[in-house]
C-alpha atoms as a PDB file:
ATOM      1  CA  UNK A   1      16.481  -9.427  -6.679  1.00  0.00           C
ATOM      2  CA  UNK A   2      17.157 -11.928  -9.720  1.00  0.00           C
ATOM      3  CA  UNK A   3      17.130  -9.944 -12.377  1.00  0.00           C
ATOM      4  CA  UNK A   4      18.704  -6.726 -11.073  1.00  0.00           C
ATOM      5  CA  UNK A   5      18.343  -5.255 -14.692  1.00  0.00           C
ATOM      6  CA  UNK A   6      14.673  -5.292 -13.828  1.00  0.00           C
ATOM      7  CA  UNK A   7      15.165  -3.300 -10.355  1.00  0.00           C
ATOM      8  CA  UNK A   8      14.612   0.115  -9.561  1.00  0.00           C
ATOM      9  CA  UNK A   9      16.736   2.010  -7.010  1.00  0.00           C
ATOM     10  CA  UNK A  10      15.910   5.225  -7.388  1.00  0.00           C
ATOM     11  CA  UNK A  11      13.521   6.296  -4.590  1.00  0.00           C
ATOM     12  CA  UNK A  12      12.195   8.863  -6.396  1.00  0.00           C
ATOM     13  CA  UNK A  13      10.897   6.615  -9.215  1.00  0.00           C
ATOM     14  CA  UNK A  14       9.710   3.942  -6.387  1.00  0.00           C
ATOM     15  CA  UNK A  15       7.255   6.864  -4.716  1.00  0.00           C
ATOM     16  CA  UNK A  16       6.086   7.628  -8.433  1.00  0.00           C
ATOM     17  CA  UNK A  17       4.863   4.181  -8.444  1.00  0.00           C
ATOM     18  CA  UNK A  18       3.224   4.431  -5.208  1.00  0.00           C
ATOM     19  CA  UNK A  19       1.701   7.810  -6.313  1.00  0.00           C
ATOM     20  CA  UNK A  20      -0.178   6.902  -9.383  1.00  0.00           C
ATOM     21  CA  UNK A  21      -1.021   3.918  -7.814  1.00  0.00           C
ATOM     22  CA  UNK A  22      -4.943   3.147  -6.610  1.00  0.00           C
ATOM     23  CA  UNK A  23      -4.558   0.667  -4.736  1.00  0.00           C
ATOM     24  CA  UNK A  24      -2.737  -0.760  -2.648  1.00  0.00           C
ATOM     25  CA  UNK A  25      -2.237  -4.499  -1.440  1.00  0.00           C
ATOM     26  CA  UNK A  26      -1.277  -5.325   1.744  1.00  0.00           C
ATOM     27  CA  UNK A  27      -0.174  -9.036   2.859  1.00  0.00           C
ATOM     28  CA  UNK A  28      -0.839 -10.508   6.227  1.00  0.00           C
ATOM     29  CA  UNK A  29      -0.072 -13.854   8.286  1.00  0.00           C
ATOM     30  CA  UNK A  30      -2.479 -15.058   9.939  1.00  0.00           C
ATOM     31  CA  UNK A  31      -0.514 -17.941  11.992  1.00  0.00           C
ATOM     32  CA  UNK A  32       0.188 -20.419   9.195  1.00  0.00           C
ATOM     33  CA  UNK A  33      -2.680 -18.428   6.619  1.00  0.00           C
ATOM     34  CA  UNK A  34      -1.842 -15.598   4.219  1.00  0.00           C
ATOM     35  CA  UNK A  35      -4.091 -13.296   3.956  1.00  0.00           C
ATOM     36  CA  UNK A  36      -3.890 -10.385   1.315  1.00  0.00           C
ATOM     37  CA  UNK A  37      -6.284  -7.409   0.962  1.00  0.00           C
ATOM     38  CA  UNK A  38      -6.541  -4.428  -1.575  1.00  0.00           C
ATOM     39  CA  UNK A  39      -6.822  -0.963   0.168  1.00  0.00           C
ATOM     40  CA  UNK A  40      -7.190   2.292  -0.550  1.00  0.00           C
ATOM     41  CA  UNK A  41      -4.228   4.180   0.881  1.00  0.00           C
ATOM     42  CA  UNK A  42      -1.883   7.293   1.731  1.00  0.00           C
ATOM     43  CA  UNK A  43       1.755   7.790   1.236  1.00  0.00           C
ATOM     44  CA  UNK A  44       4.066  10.600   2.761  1.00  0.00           C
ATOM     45  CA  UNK A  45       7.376  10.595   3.865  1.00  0.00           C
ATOM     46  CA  UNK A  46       8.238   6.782   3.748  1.00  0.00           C
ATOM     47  CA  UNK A  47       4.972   6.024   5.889  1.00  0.00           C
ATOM     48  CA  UNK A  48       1.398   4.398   4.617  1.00  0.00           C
ATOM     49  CA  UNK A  49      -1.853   4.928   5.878  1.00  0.00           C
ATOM     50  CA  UNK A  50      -5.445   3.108   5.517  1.00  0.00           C
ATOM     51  CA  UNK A  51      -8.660   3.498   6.898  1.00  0.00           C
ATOM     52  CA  UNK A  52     -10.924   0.660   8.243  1.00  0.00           C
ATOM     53  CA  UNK A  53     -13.884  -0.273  10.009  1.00  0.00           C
ATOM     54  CA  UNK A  54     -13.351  -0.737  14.183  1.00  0.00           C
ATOM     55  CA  UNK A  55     -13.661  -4.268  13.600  1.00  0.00           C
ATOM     56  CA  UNK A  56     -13.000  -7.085  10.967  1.00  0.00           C
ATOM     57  CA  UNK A  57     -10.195  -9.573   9.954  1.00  0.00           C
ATOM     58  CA  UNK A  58      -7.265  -7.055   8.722  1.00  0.00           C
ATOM     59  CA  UNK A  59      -7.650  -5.563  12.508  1.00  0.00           C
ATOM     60  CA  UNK A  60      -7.786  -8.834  13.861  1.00  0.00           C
ATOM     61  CA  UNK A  61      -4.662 -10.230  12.138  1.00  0.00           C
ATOM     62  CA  UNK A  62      -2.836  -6.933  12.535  1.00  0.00           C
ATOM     63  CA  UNK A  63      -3.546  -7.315  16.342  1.00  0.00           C
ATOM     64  CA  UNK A  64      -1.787 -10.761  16.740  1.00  0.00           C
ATOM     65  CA  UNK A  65       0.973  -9.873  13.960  1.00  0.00           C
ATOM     66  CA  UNK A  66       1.657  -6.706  13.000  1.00  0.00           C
ATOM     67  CA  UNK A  67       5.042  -7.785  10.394  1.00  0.00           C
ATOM     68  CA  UNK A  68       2.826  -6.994   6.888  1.00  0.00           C
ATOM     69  CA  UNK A  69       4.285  -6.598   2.975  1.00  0.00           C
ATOM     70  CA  UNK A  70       2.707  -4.591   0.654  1.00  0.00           C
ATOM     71  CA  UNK A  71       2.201  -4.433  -3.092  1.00  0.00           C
ATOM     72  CA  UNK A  72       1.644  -1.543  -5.913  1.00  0.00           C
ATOM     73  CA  UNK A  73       1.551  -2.068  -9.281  1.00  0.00           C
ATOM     74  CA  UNK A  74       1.049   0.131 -12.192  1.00  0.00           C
ATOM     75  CA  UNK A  75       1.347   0.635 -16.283  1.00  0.00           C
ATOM     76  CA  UNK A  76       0.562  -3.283 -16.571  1.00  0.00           C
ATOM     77  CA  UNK A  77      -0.272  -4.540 -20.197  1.00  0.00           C
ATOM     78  CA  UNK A  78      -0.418  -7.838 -21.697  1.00  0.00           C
ATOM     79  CA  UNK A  79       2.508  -8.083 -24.739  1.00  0.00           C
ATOM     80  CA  UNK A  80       1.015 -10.897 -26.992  1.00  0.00           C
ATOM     81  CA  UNK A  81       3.423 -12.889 -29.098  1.00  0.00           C
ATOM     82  CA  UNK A  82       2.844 -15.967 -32.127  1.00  0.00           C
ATOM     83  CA  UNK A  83       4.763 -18.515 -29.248  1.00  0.00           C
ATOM     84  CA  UNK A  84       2.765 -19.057 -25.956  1.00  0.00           C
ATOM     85  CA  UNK A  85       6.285 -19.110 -24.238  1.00  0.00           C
ATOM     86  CA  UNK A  86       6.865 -16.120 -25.406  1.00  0.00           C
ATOM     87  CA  UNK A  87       3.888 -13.800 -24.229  1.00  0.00           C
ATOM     88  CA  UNK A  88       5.034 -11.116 -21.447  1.00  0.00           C
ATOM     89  CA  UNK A  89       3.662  -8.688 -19.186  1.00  0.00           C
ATOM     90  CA  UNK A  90       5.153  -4.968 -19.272  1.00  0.00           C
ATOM     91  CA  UNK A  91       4.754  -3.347 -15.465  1.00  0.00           C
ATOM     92  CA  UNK A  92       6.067  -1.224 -12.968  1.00  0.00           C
ATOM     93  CA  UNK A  93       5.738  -2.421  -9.313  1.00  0.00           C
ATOM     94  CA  UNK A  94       6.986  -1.710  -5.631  1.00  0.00           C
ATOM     95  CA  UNK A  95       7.081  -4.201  -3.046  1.00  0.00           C
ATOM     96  CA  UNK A  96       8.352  -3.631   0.625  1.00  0.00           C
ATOM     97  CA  UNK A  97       7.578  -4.270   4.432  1.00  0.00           C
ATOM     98  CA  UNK A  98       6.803  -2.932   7.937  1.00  0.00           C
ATOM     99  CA  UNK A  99       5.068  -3.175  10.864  1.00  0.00           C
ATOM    100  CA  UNK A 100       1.625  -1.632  11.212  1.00  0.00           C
ATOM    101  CA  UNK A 101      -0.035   0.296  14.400  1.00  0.00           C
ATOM    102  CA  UNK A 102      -3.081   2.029  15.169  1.00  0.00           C
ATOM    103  CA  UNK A 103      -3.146   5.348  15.230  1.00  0.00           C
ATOM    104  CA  UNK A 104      -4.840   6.873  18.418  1.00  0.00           C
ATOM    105  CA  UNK A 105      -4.318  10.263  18.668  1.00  0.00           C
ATOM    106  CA  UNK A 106      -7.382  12.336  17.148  1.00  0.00           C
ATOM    107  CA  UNK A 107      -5.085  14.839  15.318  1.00  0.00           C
ATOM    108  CA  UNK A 108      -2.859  12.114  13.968  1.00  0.00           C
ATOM    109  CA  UNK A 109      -6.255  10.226  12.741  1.00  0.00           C
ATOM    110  CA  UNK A 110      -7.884  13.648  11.194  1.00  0.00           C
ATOM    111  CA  UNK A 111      -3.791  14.493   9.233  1.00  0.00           C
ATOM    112  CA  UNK A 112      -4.009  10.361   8.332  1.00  0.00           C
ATOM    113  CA  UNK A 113      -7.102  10.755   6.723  1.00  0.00           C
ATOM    114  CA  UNK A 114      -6.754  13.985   4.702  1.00  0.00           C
ATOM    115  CA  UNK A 115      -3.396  11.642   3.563  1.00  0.00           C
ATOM    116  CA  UNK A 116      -5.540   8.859   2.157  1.00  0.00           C
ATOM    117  CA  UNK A 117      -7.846  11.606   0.416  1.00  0.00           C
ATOM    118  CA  UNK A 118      -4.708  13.343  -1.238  1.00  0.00           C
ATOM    119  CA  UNK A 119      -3.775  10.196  -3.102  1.00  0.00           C
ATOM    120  CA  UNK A 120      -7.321  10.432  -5.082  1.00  0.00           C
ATOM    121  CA  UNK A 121      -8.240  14.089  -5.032  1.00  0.00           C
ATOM    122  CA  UNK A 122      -6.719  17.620  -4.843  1.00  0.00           C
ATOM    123  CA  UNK A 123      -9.900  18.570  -2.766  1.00  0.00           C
ATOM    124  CA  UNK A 124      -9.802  19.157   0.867  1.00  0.00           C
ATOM    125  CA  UNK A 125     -12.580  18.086   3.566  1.00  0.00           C
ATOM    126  CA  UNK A 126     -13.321  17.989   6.798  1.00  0.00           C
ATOM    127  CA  UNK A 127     -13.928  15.042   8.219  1.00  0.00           C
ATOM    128  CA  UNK A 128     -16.582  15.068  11.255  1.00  0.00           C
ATOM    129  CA  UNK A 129     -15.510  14.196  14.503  1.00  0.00           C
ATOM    130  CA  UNK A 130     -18.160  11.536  14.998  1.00  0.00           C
ATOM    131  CA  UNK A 131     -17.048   9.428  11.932  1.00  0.00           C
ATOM    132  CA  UNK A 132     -12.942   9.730  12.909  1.00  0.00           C
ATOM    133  CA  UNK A 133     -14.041   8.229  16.465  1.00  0.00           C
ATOM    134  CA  UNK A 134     -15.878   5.454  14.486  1.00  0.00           C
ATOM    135  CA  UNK A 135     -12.964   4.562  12.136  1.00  0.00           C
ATOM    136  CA  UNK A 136      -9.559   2.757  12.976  1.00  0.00           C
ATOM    137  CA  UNK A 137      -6.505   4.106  11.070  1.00  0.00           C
ATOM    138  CA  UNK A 138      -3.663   2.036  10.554  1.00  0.00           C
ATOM    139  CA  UNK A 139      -0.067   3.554  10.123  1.00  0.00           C
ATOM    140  CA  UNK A 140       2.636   1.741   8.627  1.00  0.00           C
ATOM    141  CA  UNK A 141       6.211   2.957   8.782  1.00  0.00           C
ATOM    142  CA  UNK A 142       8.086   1.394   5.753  1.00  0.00           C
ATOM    143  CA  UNK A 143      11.065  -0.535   6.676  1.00  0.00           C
ATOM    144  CA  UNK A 144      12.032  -1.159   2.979  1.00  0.00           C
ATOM    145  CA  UNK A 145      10.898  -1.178  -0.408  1.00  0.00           C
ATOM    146  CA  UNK A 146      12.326  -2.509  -3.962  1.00  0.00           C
ATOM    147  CA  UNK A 147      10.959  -1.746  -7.099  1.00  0.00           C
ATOM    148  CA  UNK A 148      10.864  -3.302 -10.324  1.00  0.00           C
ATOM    149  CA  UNK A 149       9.879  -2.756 -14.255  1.00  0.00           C
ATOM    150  CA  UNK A 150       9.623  -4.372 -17.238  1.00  0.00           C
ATOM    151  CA  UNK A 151       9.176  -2.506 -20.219  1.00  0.00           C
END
């Protein structure tokens, strides 16, 4: 990172971040085409998880390259200044990367998706069979992850 004074290392303040985080963006190639899309998600122990339709073009991307980066950012505000040189942004963000794969299993899909819930809700449901069948989970296993501030 350039401006290590702007890094966080402590992975305790990182998965902060990713908990009061919303939403999550995760960055795909699609041969020589980026292709970024803003998820909802789930986070526990160093591993993400989203939900998605059986078809569309996250699955189809993910299918021919599954390498993907992801994005969280929170706490953002504008800091105005007199100077438009000097106008700044205060934020908090994580960045990192893995490799994404479907889950299969039925049990893994049901523990995925009461995952994704926790992140929003203290709640618990049940989710019926029928719609788990019908929906694609995708599991990512973080390789790494940096964060940064700037406050």
């Amino acid at each position: 990172m350039r401006r290590s004074e702007k890094e966080i290392t402590d992975e305790s303040a990182i998965e902060a971040i990713i908990n009061s985080s919303i939403v999550c963006r995760l960055a795909l190639s699609d041969g020589d085409q980026p292709y970024i899309v803003p998820l909802s998600f789930g986070y526990q122990d160093r591993t993400l998880y989203f939900h998605s339709a059986l078809e569309g073009k996250k699955i189809d991307i993910i299918k021919k390259n599954n390498r993907i980066c992801f994005e969280f950012d929170v706490n953002t505000e504008i800091i105005e200044a007199e100077k438009a040189c000097k106008w700044g942004l205060k934020y908090q963000s994580v960045i990192g990367f893995g490799k994404a794969v479907f889950v299969e299993d039925f049990e893994e899909k049901q523990k995925a998706l009461s995952i994704i819930i926790s992140q929003y809700s203290n709640r618990n449901f049940q989710f019926p069979d029928k719609a788990i069948k019908k929906t694609v989970i995708i599991k990512i296993e973080i390789e790494s992850m940096t964060g940064k501030h700037s406050l």
